[in-house]
Protein backbone atom coordinates (compact mmCIF):
# COMPACT_ATOMS: atom_id res chain seq x y z
CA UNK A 1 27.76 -7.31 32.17
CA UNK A 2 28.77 -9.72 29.30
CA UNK A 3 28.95 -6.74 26.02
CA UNK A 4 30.57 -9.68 24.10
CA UNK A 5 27.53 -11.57 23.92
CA UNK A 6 25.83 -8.55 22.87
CA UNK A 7 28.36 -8.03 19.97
CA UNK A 8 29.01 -11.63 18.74
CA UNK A 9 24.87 -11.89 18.82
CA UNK A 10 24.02 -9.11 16.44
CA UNK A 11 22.19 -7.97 18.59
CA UNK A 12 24.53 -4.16 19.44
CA UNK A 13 24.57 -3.92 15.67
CA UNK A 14 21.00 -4.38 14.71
CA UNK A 15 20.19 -1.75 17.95
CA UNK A 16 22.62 0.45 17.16
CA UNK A 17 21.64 0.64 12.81
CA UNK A 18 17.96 1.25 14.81
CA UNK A 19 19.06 4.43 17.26
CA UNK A 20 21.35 5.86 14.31
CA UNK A 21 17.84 6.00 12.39
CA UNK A 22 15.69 7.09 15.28
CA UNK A 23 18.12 9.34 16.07
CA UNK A 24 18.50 11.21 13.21
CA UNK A 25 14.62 10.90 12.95
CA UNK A 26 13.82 12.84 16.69
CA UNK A 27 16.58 15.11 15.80
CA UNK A 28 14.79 16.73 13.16
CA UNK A 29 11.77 17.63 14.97
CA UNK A 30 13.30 18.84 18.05
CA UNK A 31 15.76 21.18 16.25
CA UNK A 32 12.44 22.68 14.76
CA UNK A 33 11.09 23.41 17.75
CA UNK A 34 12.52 26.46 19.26
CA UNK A 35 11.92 28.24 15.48
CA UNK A 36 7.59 26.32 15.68
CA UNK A 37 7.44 27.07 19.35
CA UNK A 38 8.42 30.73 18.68
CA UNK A 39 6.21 30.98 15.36
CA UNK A 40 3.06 28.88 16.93
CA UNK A 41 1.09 29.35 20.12
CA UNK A 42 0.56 26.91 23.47
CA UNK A 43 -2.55 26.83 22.27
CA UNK A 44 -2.24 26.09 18.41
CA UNK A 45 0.31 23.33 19.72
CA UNK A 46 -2.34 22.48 22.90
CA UNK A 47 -4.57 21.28 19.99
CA UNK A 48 -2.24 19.58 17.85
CA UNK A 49 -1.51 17.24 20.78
CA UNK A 50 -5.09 16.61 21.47
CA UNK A 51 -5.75 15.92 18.10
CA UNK A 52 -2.48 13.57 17.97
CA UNK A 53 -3.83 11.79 21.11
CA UNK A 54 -7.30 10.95 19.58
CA UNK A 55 -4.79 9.25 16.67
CA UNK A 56 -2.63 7.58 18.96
CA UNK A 57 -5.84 6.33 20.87
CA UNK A 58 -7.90 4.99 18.08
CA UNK A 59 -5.04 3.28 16.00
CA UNK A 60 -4.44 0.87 18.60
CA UNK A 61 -7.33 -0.80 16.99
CA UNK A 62 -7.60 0.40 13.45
CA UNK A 63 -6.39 -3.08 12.17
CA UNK A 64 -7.57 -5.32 15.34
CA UNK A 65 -4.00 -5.68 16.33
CA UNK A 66 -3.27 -8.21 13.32
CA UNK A 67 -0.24 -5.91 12.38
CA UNK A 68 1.61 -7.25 15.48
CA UNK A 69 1.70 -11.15 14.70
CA UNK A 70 3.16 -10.49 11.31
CA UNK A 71 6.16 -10.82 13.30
CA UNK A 72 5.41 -14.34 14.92
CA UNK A 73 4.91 -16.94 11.88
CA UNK A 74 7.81 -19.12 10.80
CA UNK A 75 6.66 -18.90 7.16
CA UNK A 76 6.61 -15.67 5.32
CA UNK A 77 3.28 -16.84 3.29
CA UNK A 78 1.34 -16.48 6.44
CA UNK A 79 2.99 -13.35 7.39
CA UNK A 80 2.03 -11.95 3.99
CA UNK A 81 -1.95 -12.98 4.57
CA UNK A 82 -1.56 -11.11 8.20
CA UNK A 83 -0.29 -7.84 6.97
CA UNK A 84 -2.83 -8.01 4.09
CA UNK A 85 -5.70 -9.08 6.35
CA UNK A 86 -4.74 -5.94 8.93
CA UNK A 87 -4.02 -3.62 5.94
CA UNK A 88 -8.15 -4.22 5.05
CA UNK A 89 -9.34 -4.06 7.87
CA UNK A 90 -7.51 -0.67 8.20
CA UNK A 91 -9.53 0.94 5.58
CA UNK A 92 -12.47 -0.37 6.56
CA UNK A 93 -11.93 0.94 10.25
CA UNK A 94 -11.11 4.56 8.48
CA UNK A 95 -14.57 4.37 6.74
CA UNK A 96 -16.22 4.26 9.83
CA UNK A 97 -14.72 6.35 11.56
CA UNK A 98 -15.24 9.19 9.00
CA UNK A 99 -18.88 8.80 9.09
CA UNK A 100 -18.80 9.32 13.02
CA UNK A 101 -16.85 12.58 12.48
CA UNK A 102 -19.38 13.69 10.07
CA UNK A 103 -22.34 12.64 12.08
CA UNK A 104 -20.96 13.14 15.78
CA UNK A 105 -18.26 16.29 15.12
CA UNK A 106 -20.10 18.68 17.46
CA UNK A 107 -20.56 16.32 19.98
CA UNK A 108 -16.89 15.24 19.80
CA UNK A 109 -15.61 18.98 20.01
CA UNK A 110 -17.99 19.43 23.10
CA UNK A 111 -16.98 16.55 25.20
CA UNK A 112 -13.22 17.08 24.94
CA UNK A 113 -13.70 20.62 24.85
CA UNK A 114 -11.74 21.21 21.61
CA UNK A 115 -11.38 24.85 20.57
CA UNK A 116 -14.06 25.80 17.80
CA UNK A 117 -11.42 27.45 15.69
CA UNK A 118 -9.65 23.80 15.24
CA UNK A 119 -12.70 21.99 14.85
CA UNK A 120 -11.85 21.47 10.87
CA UNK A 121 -8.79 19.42 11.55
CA UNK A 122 -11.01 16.47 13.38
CA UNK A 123 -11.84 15.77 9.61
CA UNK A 124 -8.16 14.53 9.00
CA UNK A 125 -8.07 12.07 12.39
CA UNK A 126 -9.44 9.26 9.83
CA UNK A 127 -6.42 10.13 7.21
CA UNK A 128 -3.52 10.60 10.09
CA UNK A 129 -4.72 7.07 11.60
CA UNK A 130 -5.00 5.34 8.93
CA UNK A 131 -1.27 6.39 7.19
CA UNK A 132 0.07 5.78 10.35
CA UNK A 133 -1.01 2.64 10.99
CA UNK A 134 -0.67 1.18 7.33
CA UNK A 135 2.65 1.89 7.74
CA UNK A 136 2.93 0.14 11.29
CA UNK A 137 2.38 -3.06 9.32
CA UNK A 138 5.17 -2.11 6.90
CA UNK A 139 7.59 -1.96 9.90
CA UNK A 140 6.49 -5.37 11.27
CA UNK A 141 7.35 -6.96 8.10
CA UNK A 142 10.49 -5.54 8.06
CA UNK A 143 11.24 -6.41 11.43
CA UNK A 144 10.59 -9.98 10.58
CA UNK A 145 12.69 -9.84 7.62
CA UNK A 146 15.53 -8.25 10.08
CA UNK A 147 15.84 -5.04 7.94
CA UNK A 148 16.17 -2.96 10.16
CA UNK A 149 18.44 -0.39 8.26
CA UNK A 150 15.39 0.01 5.82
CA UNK A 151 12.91 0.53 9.09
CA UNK A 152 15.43 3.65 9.97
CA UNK A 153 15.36 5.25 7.04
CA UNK A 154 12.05 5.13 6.64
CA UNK A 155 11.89 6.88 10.23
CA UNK A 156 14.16 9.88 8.60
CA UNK A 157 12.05 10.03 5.56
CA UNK A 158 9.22 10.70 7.93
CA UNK A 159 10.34 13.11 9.66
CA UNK A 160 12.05 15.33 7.16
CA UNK A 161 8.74 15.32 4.96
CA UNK A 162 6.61 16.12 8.58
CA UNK A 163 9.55 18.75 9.06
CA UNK A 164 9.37 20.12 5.88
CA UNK A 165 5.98 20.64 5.33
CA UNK A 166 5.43 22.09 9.06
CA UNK A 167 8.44 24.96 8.62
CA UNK A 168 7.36 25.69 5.08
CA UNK A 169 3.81 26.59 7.08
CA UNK A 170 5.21 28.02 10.15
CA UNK A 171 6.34 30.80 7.49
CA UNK A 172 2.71 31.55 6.78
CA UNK A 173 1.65 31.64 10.32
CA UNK A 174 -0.47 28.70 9.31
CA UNK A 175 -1.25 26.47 12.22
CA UNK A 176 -3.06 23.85 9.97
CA UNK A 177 0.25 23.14 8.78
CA UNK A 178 1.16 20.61 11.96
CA UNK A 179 -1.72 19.02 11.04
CA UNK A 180 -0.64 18.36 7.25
CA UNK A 181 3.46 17.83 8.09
CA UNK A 182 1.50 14.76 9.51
CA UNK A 183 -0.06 13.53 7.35
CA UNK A 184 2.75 14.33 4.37
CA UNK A 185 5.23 12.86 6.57
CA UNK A 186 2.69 9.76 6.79
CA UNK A 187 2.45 9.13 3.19
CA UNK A 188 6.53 9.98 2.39
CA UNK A 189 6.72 6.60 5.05
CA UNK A 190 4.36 4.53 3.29
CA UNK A 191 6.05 5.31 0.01
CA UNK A 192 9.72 4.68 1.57
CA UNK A 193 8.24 1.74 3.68
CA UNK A 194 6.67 -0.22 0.74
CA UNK A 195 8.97 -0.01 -1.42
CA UNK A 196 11.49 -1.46 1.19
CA UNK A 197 8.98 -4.15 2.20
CA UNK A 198 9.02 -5.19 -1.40
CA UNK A 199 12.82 -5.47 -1.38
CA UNK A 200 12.89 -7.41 1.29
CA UNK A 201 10.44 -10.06 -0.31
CA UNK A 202 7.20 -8.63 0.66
CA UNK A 203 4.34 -10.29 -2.07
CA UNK A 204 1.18 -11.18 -2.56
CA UNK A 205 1.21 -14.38 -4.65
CA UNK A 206 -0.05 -16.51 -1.13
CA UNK A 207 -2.99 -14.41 -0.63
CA UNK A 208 -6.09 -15.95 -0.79
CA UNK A 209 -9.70 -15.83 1.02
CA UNK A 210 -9.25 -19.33 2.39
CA UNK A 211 -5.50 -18.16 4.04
CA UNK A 212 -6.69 -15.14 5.27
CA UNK A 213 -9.46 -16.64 7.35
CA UNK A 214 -6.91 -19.23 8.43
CA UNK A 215 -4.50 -16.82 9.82
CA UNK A 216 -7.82 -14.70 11.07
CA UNK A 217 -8.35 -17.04 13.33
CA UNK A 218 -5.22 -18.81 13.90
CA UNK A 219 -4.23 -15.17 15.35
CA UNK A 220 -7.61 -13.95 16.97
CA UNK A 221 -5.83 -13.50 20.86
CA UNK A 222 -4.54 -10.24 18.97
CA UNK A 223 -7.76 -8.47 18.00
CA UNK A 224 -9.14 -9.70 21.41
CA UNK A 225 -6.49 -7.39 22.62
CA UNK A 226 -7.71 -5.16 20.97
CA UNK A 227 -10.17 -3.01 23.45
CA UNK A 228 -7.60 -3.66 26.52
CA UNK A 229 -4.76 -1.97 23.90
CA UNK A 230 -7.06 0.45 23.06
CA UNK A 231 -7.58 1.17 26.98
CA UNK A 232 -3.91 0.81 27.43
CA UNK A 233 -3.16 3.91 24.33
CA UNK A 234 -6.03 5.70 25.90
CA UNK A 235 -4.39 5.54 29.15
CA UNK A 236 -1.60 6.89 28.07
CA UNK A 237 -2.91 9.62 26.28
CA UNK A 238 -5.88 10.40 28.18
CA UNK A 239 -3.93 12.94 30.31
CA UNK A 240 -3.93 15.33 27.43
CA UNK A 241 -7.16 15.24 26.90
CA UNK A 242 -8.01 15.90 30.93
CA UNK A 243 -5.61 18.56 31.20
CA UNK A 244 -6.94 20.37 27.97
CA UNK A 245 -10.51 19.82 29.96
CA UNK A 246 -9.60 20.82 33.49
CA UNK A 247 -7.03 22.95 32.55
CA UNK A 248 -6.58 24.90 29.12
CA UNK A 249 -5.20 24.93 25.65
CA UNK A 250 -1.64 26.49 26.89
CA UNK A 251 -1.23 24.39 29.95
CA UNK A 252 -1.72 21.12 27.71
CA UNK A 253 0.46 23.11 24.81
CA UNK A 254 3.40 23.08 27.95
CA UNK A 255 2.73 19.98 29.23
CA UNK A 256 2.95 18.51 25.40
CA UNK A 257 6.79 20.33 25.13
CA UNK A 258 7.96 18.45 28.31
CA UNK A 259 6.34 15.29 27.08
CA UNK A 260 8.11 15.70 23.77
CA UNK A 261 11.52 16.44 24.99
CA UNK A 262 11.59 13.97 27.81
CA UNK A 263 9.92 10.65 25.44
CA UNK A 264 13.08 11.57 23.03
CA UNK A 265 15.12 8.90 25.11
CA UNK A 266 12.42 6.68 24.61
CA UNK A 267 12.36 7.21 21.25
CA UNK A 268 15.60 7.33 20.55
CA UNK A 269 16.80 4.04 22.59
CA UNK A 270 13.99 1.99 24.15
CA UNK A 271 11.72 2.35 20.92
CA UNK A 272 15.14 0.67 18.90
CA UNK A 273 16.23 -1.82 21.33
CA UNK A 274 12.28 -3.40 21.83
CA UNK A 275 11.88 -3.57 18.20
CA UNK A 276 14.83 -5.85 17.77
CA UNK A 277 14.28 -7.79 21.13
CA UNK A 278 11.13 -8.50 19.53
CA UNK A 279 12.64 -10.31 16.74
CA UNK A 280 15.09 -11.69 18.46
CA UNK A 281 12.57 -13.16 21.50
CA UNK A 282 10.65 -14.15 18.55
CA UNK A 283 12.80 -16.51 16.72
CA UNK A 284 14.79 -17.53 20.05
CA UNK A 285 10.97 -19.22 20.81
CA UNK A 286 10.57 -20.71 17.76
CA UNK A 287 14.23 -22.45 18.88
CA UNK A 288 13.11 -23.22 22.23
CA UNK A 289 15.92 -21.38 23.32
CA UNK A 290 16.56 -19.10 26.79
CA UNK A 291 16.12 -15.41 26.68
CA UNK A 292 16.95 -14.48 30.16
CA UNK A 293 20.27 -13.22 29.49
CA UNK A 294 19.16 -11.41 26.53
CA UNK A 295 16.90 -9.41 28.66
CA UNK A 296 19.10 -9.28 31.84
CA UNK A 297 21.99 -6.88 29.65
CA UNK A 298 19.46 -5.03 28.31
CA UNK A 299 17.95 -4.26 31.47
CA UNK A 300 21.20 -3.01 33.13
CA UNK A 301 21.94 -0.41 30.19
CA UNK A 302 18.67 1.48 30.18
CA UNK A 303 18.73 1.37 34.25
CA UNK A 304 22.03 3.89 33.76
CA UNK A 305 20.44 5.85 31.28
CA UNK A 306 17.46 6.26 32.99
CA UNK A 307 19.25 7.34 35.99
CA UNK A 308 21.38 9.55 34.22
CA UNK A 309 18.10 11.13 32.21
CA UNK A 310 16.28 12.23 35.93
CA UNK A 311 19.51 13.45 36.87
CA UNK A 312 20.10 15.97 34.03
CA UNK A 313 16.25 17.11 34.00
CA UNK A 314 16.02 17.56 38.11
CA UNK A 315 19.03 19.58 37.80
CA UNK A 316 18.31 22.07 34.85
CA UNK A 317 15.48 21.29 33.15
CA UNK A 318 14.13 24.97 33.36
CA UNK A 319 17.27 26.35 32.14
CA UNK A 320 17.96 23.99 29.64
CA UNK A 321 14.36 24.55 28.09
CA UNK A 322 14.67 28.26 28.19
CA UNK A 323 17.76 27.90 26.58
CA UNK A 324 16.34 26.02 23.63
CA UNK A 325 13.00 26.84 23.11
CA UNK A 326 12.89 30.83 24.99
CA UNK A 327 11.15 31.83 27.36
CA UNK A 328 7.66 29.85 26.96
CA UNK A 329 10.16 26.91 27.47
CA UNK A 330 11.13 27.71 31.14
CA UNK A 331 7.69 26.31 32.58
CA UNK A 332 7.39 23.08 30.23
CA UNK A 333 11.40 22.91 31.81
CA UNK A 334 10.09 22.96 35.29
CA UNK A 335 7.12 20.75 34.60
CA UNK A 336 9.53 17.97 33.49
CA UNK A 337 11.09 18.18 36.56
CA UNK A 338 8.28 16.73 38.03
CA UNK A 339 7.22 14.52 34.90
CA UNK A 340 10.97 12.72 34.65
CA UNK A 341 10.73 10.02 37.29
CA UNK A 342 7.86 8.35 35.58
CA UNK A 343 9.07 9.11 31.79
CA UNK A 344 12.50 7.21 33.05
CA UNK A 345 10.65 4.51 34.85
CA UNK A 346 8.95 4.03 31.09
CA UNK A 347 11.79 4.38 29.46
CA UNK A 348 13.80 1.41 31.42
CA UNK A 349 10.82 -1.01 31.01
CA UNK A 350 8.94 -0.71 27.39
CA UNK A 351 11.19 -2.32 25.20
CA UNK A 352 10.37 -5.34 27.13
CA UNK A 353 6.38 -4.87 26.33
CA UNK A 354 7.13 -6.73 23.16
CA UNK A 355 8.09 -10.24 25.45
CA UNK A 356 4.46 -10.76 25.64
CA UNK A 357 3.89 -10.44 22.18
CA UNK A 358 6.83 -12.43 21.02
CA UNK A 359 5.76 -15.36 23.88
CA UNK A 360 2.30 -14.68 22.50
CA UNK A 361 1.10 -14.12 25.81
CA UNK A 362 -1.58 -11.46 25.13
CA UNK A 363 -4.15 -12.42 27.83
CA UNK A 364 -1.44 -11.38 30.30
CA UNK A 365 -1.08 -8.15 28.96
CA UNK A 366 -4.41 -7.14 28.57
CA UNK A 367 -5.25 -7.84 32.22
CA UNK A 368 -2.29 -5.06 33.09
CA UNK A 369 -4.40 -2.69 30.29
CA UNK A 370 -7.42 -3.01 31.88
CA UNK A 371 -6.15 -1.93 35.43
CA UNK A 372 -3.98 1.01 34.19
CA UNK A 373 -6.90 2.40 32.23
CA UNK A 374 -8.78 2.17 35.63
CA UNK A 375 -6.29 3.53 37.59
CA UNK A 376 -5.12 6.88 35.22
CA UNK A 377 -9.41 7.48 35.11
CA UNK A 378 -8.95 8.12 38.72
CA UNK A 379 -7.12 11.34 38.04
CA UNK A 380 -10.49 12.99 37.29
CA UNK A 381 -10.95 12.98 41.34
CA UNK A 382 -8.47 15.24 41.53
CA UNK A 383 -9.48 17.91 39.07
CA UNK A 384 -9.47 20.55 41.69
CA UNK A 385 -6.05 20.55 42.75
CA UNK A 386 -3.33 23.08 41.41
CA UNK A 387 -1.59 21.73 38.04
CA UNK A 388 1.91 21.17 39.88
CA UNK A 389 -0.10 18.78 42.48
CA UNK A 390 -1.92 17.33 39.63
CA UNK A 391 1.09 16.32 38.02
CA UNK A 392 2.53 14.87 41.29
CA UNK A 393 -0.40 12.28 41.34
CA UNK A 394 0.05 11.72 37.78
CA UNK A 395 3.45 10.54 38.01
CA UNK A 396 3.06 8.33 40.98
CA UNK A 397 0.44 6.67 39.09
CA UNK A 398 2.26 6.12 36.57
CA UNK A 399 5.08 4.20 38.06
CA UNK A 400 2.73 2.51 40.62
CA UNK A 401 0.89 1.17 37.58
CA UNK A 402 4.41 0.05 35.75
CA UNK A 403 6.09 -1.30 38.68
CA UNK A 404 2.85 -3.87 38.73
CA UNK A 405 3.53 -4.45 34.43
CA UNK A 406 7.44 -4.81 36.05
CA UNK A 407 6.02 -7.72 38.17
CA UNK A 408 3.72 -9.43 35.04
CA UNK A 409 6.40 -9.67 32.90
CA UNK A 410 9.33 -10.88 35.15
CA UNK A 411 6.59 -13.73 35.96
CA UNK A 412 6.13 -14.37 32.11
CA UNK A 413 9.45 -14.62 31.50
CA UNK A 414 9.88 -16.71 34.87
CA UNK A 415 7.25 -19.35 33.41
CA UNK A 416 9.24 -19.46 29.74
CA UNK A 417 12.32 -20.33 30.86
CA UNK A 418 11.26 -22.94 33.29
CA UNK A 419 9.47 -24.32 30.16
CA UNK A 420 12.94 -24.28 27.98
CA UNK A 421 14.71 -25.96 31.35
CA UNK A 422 11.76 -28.88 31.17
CA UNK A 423 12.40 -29.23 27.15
CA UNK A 424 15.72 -29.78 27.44
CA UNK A 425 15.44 -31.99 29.87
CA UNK A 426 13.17 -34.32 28.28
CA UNK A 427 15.32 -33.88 24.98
């Protein structure tokens, strides 16, 4: 493995300023936990995950996608009319969805069987989602502008407001407090994030209806995406909302603890390294240049950690999650025994999602959407087993589904190189 490359390319150092951030940013909310886990209920944190899927879920389409080629343009005056065109839509899409709350809440609570005494905190889904993803756009542009410093602060900012706010709560025995660390820690991001963006040359003196309908449809593959992204999030987060069906409020509250504790690699690493791949895939195209070996060192590194990560957690997971979060922790510990394999598999392969964004290649991925959302809805046959067994099929779903996205994007990248070979050849 060639590390000098990786030095020499600025790549280590932009990844590295990235994890330092994230870091620091998962830290905060997983020292928290043992003193919320011990304050809070399963149940109070069984509904704080089902009401953080439902916001994961819908904000895959709050702004059509348009958030995600602010990253692609080679001038910044188109950039700017993408991140204003997605940062309208946005509001519009939080209108909307409002009304439906307001019109549809009962019939919302019934069909994903969300406890009555919660029911108050749908009202905020609008406000979480559309914080959180008017700051998404924020963190494209500064991924273009390769500030990626500024994009890890603003991570830290985030989660010592959410932090904050949620212990100052937790004192008060106040579940509604998860809900508004959210949303606090939301708006502290947009403040840090925009005021960052604008320091890194973010205006709005090429904005104009003619240029936003240009780059509107110059750009429409992305909001196409949009429904097979939205399948994709659902996918992901659907098994919350099954479990917290099937199951009940404290089973999903456990299952949400191992989740938690076993994405922090993700979060930490993968999250880091994809966002600057993503840049760097980005301009490398604009070049015409290769990206295989790029990808190749990458790959190698997050293969060890990976292995190293289902080591640790098939070991002692249980005691390590008693240790830390008491004794309610001892059965999310020896769920994520079971739930490691596919949270490593994840972990080794998402920070190379972003090649089919940076390749704009979006068709591709939306046909791999569309067959993992079919695939996880096929857990509801098994709705009868015990929870342990239903986690089994779970899992082997899971990496079934991502050894097929492993397959899509080596053949993406496959086709893009032989394209640089046949450019160079001709030049």
């Amino acid at each position: 493995m060639n590390f000098k490359n990786l030095k020499t390319s600025g790549f280590l150092r932009n990844s590295l300023t990235l994890i330092t951030g994230v870091g620091i940013a998962q830290i905060i909310p997983i020292l928290l936990q043992p003193i919320l886990r011990r304050i809070f209920s399963p149940e109070d944190f069984g509904a704080f995950a089902v009401y953080m899927s439902i916001v994961g879920i819908l904000s895959e389409v709050a702004m059509f996608r348009y958030q995600m080629a602010i990253v692609t343009p080679k001038k910044d005056a188109e950039a700017e009319n993408l991140y204003f065109l997605a940062n309208f839509i946005n509001i519009i899409f939080a209108f909307f969805l409002m009304i439906c709350i307001l019109i549809f809440k009962d019939a919302i609570i019934k069909f994903i069987n969300f406890p009555e005494k919660y029911s108050y905190w749908l009202y905020f889904v609008p406000v979480s989602i559309f914080l959180f993803v008017s700051y998404d756009a924020t963190n494209y542009w500064l991924i273009r502008k390769k500030a990626f410093k500024s994009s890890a602060i603003n991570k830290i900012v985030r989660r010592s407001s959410e932090g904050a706010t949620q212990t100052i709560f937790s004192l008060f025995k106040m579940p509604f407090g998860l809900i508004v660390g959210d949303v606090f820690g939301s708006i502290a991001n947009n403040i840090s994030g925009i005021i960052q963006a604008k320091k890194s040359g973010l205006s709005f003196n090429s904005i104009s209806k003619k240029n936003l309908l240009l780059a509107a449809k110059k750009y429409l593959d992305f909001p196409k995406n949009s429904i097979p992204a939205l399948l994709n999030s659902a996918a992901t987060l659907l098994p919350i909302l099954f479990i917290n069906k099937i199951y009940s409020e404290s089973i999903t509250g456990y299952f949400d603890l191992s989740r938690l504790v076993l994405s922090v690699p993700g979060m930490l690493i993968s999250v880091a390294i994809s966002q600057v791949l993503l840049q760097k895939i980005s301009e490398k195209k604009n070049k015409s240049l290769s990206i295989k070996k790029d990808l190749g060192q990458v790959f190698l590194v997050l293969v060890l950690i990976g292995i190293l990560e289902i080591i640790i957690i098939s070991l002692f997971g249980p005691v390590l999650f008693n240790f830390v979060f008491g004794e309610t922790g001892t059965t999310s510990g020896a769920y994520s025994q079971i739930l490691v394999f596919s949270y490593a598999f994840k972990f080794i392969i998402f920070p190379f999602s972003l090649i089919f964004i940076a390749l704009n290649k979006i068709k591709t991925i939306s046909i791999w959407q569309i067959i993992y959302f079919a695939v996880i809805l096929s857990l509801l046959f098994f709705k009868n087993l015990l929870f342990e067994d239903f986690l089994k099929i779970y899992v082997f779903i899971e990496i079934l589904s991502y050894c097929l996205y492993f397959i899509f994007m080596f053949f993406t990248v496959k086709k893009y190189e032989s394209h640089i070979i046949e450019f160079e050849i001709k030049s």
